[in-house]
C-alpha atoms as a PDB file:
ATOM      1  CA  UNK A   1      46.338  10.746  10.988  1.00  0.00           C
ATOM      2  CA  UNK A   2      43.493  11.206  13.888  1.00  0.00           C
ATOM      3  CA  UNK A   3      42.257   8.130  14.986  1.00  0.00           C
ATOM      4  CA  UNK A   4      39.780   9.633  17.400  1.00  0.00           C
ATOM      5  CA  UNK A   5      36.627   7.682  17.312  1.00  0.00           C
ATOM      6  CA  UNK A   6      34.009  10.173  15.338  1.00  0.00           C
ATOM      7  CA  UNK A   7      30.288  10.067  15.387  1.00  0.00           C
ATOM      8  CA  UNK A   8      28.839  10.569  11.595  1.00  0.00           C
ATOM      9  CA  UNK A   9      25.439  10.896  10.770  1.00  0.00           C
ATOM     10  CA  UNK A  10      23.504   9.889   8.291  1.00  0.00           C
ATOM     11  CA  UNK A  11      20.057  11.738   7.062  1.00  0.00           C
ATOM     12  CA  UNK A  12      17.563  11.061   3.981  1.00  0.00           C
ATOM     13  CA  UNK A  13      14.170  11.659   2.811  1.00  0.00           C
ATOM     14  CA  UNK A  14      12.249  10.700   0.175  1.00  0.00           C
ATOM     15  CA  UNK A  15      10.761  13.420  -0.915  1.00  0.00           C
ATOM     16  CA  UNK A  16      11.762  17.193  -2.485  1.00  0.00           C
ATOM     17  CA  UNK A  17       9.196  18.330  -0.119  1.00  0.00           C
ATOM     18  CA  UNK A  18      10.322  16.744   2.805  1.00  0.00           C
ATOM     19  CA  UNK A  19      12.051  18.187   5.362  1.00  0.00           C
ATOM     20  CA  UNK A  20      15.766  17.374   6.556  1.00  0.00           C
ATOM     21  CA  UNK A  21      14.804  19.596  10.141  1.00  0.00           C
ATOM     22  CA  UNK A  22      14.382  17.197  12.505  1.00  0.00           C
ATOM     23  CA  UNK A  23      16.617  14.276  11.653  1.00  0.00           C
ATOM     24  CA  UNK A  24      19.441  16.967  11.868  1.00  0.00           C
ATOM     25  CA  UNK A  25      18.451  18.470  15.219  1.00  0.00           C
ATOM     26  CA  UNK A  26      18.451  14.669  16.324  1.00  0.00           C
ATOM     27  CA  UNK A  27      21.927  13.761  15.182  1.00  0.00           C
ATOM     28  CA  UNK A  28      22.850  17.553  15.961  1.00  0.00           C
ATOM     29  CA  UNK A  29      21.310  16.460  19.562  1.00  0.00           C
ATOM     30  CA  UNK A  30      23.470  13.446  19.496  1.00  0.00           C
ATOM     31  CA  UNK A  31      26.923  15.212  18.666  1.00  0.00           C
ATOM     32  CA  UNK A  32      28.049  13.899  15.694  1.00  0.00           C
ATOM     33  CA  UNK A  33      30.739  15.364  13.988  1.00  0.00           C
ATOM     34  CA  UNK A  34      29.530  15.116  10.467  1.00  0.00           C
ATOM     35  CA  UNK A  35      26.306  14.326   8.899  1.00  0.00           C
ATOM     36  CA  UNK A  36      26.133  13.147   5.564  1.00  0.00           C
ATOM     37  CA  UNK A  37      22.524  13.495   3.826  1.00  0.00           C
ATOM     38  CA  UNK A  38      20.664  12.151   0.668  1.00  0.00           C
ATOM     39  CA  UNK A  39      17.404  14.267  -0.485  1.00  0.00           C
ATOM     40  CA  UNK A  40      15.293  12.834  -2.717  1.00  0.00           C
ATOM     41  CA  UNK A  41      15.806   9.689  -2.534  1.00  0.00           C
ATOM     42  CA  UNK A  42      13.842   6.692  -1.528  1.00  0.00           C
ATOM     43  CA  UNK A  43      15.609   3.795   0.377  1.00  0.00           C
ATOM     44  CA  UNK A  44      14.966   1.316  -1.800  1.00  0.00           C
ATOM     45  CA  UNK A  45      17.362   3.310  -4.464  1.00  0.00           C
ATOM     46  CA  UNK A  46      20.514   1.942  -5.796  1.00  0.00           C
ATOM     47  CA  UNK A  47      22.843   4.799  -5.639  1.00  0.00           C
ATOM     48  CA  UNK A  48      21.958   6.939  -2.325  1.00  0.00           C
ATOM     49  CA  UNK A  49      25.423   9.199  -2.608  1.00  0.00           C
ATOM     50  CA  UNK A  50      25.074  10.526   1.274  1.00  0.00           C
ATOM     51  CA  UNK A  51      24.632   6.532   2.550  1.00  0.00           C
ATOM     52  CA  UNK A  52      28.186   5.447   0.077  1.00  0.00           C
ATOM     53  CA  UNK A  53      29.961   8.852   1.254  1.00  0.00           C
ATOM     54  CA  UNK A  54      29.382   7.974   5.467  1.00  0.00           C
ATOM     55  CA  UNK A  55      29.919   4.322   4.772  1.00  0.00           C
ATOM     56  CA  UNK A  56      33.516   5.119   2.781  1.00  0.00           C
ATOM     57  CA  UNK A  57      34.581   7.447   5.647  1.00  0.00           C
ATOM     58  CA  UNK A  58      33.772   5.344   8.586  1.00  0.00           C
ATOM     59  CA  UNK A  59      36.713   4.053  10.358  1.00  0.00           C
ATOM     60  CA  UNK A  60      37.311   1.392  13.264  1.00  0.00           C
ATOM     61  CA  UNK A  61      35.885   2.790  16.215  1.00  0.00           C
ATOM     62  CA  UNK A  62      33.623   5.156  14.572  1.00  0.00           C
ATOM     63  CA  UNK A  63      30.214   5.386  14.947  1.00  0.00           C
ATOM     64  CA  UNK A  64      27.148   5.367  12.411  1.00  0.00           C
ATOM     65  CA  UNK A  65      23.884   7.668  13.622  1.00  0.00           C
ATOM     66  CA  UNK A  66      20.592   7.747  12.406  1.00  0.00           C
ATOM     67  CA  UNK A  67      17.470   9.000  13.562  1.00  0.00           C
ATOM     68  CA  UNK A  68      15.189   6.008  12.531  1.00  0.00           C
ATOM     69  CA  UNK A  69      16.192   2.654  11.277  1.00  0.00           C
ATOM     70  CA  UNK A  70      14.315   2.683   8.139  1.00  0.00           C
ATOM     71  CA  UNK A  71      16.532   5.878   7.020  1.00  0.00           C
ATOM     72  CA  UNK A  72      19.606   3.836   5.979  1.00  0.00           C
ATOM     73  CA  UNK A  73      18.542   0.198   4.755  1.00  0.00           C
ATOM     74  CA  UNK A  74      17.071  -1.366   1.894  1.00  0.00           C
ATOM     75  CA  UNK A  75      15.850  -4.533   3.380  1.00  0.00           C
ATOM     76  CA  UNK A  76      16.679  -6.979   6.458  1.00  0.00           C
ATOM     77  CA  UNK A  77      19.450  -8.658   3.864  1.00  0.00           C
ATOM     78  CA  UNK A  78      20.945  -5.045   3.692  1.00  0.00           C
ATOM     79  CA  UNK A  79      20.979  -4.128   7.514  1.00  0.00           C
ATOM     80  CA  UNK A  80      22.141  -7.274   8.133  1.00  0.00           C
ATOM     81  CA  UNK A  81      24.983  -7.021   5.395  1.00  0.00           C
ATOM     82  CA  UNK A  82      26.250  -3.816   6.847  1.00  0.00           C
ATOM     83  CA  UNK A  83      25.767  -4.703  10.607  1.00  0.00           C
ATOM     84  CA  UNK A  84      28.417  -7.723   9.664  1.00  0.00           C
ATOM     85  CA  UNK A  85      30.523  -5.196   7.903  1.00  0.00           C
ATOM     86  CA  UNK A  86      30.649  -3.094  10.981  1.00  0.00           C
ATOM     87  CA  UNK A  87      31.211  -5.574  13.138  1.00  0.00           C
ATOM     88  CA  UNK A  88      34.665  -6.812  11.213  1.00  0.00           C
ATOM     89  CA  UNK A  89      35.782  -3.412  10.940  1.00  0.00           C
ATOM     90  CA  UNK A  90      34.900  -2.286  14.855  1.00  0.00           C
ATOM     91  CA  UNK A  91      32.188   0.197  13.861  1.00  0.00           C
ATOM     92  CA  UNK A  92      29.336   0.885  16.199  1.00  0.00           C
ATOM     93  CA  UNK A  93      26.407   2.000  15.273  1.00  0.00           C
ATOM     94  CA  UNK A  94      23.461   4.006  16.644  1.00  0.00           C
ATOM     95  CA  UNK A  95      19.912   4.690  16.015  1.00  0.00           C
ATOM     96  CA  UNK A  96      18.320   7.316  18.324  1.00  0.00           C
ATOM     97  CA  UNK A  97      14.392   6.681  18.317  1.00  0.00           C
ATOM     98  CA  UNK A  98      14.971   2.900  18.275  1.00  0.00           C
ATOM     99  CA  UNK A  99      17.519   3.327  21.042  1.00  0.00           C
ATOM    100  CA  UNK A 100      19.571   0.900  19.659  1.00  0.00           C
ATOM    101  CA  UNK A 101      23.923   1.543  20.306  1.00  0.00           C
ATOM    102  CA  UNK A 102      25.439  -1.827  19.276  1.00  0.00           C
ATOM    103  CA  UNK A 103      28.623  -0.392  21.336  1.00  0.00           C
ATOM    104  CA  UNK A 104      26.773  -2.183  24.400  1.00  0.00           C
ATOM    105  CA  UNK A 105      26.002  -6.317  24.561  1.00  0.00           C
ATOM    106  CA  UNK A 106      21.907  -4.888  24.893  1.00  0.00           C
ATOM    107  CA  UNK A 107      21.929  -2.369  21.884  1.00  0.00           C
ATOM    108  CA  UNK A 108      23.310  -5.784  19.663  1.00  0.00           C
ATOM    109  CA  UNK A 109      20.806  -7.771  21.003  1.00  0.00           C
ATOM    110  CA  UNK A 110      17.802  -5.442  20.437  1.00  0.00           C
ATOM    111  CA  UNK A 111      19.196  -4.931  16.920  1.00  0.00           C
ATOM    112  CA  UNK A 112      19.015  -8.517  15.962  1.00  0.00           C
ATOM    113  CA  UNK A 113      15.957  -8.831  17.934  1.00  0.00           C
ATOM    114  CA  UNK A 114      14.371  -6.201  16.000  1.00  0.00           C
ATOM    115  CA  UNK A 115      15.669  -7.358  12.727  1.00  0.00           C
ATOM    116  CA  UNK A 116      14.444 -10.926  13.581  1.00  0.00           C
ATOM    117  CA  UNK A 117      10.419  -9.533  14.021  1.00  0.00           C
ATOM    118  CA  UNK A 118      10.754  -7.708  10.827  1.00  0.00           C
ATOM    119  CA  UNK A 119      11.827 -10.451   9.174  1.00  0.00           C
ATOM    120  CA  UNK A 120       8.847 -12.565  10.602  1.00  0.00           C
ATOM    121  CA  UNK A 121       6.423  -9.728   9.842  1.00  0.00           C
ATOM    122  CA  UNK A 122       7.698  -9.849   5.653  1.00  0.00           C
ATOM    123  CA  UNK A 123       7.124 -13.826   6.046  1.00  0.00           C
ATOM    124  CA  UNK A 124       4.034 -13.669   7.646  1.00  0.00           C
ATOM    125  CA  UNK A 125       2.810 -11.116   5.095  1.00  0.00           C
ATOM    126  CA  UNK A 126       4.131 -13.514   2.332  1.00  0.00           C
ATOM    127  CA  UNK A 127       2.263 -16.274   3.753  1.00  0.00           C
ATOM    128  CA  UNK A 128      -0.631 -14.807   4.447  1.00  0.00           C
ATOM    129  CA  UNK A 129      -0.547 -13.062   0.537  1.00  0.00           C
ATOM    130  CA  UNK A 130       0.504 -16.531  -1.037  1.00  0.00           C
ATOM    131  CA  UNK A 131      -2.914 -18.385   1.042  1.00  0.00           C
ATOM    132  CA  UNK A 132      -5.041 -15.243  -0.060  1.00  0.00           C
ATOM    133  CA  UNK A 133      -4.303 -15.932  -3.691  1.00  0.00           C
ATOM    134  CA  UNK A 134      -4.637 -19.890  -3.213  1.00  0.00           C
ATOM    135  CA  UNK A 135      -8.373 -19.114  -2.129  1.00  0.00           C
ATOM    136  CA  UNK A 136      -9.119 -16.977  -4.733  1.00  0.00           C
ATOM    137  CA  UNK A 137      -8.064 -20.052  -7.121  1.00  0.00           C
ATOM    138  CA  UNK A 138     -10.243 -22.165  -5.234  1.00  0.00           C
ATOM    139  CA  UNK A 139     -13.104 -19.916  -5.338  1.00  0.00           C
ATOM    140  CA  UNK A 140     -12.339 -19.361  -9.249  1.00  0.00           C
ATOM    141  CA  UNK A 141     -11.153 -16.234  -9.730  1.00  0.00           C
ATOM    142  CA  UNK A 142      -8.899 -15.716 -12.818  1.00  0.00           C
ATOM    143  CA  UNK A 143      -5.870 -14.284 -11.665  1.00  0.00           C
ATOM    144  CA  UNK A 144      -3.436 -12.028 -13.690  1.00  0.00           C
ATOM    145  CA  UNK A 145      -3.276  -9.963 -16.340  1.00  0.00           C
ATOM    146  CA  UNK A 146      -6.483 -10.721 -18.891  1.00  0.00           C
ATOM    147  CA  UNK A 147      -5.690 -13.031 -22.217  1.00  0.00           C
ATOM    148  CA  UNK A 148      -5.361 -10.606 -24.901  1.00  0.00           C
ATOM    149  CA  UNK A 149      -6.981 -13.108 -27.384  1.00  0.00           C
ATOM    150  CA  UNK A 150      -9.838 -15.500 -26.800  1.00  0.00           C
ATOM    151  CA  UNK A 151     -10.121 -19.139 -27.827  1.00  0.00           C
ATOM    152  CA  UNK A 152     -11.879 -18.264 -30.962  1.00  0.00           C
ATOM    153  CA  UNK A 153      -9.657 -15.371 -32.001  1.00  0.00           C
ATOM    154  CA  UNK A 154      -6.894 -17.750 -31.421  1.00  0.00           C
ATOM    155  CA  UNK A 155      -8.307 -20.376 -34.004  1.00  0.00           C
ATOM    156  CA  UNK A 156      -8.452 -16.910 -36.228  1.00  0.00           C
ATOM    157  CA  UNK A 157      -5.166 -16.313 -35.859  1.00  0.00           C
ATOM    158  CA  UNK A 158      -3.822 -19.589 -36.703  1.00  0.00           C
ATOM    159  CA  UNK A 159      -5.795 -19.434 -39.946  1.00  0.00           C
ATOM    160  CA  UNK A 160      -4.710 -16.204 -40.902  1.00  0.00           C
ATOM    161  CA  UNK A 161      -1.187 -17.460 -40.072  1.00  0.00           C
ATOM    162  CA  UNK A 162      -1.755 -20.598 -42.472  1.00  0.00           C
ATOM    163  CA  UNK A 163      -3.194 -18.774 -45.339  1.00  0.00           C
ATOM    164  CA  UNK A 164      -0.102 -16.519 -45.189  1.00  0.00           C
ATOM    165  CA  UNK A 165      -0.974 -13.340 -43.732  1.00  0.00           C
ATOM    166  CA  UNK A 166       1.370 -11.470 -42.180  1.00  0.00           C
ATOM    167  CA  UNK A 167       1.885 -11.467 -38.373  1.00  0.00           C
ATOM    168  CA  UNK A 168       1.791  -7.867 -37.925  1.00  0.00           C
ATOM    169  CA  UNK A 169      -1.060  -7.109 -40.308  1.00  0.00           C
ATOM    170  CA  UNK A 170      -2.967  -9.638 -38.008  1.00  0.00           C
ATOM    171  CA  UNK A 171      -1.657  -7.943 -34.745  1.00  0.00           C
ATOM    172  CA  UNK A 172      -2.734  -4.668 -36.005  1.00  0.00           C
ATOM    173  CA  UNK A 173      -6.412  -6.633 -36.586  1.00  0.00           C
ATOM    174  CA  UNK A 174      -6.600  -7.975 -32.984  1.00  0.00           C
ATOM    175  CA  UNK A 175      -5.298  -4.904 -31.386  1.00  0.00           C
ATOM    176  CA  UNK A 176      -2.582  -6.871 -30.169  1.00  0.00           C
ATOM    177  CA  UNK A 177       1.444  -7.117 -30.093  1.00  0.00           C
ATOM    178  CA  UNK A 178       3.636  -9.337 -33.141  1.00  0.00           C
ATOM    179  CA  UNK A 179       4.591 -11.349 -29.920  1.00  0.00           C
ATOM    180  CA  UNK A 180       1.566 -12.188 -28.767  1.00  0.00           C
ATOM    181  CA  UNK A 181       0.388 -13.192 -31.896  1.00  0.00           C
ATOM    182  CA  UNK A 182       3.679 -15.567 -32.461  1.00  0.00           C
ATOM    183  CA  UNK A 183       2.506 -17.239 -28.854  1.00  0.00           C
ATOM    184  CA  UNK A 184      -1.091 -17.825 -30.584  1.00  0.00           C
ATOM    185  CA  UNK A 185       0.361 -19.956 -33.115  1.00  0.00           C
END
């Protein structure tokens, strides 16, 4: 068995419409051996066939190339998950227009680096999201989905409900679901 270290690529878009063109010529550029590819298919996915196919055929020593970060990984969790993996198993990996090559002591540190801001920039947004909504309570704005019943249909409901009318003939009144009529009363 060859135990050369190989280069594989990895390439996806999101799109039918999108274009393959110039994350090839980039991992064509940066002489990998194979490139794997996923069409289609946005990251967030939970089957990407390309992504499992270069992951199952990297070996120690190998590397992993993508054009852009955001090509392979789901989240931070997920780089991170797969970063550890490679680490264990001696696989470097490379990202061209990040210029991140974890086979070097700098290209690890910019990864984690790099992984660290994003994760601040999701917390920050979270924050920031989570005090937007707390001053729109304080202001009172009702937020969420509309009540599909009012107070006073509610005290219908219940009525109906006691007098022995069927729950879905009084849904089908109200213009609402048998559930939500089971939460009135």
């Amino acid at each position: 068995m060859d135990t050369t270290p190989r280069r594989l690529g990895y390439a996806r878009i999101s799109t039918c419409e999108q274009t393959l063109d110039l994350q090839l010529n980039a991992l064509n550029s940066a002489r990998c051996d194979k490139i794997f590819t996923d069409k289609g298919i946005s990251a967030t996915a939970k089957s990407r066939p390309g992504f499992e196919q270069v992951l199952e055929a990297l070996r120690p020593h190998d590397s992993l190339v993508l054009w852009r970060l955001d090509r392979a990984f789901r989240s931070l969790r997920h780089a991170m998950d797969i970063l550890d993996h490679f680490e264990k198993h001696k696989i470097d990996f490379v990202v061209i227009m990040e210029g991140i090559d974890t086979s070097t002591p700098m290209g690890r540190c910019f990864y984690q680096i790099q992984n660290a801001f994003a994760e601040l920039e999701k917390n920050l947004i979270s924050e920031r999201t989570k005090a937007g909504l707390q001053a729109a309570k304080e202001r009172g704005v009702k937020l969420g989905r509309p009540r599909a019943l009012n107070p006073k249909q509610i005290v219908t409901v219940r009525r109906l409900n006691t007098d022995g009318i069927h729950k879905n003939i009084i849904a089908k009144r109200f213009g609402v679901t048998v559930r939500t009529i089971y939460r009135a009363v």
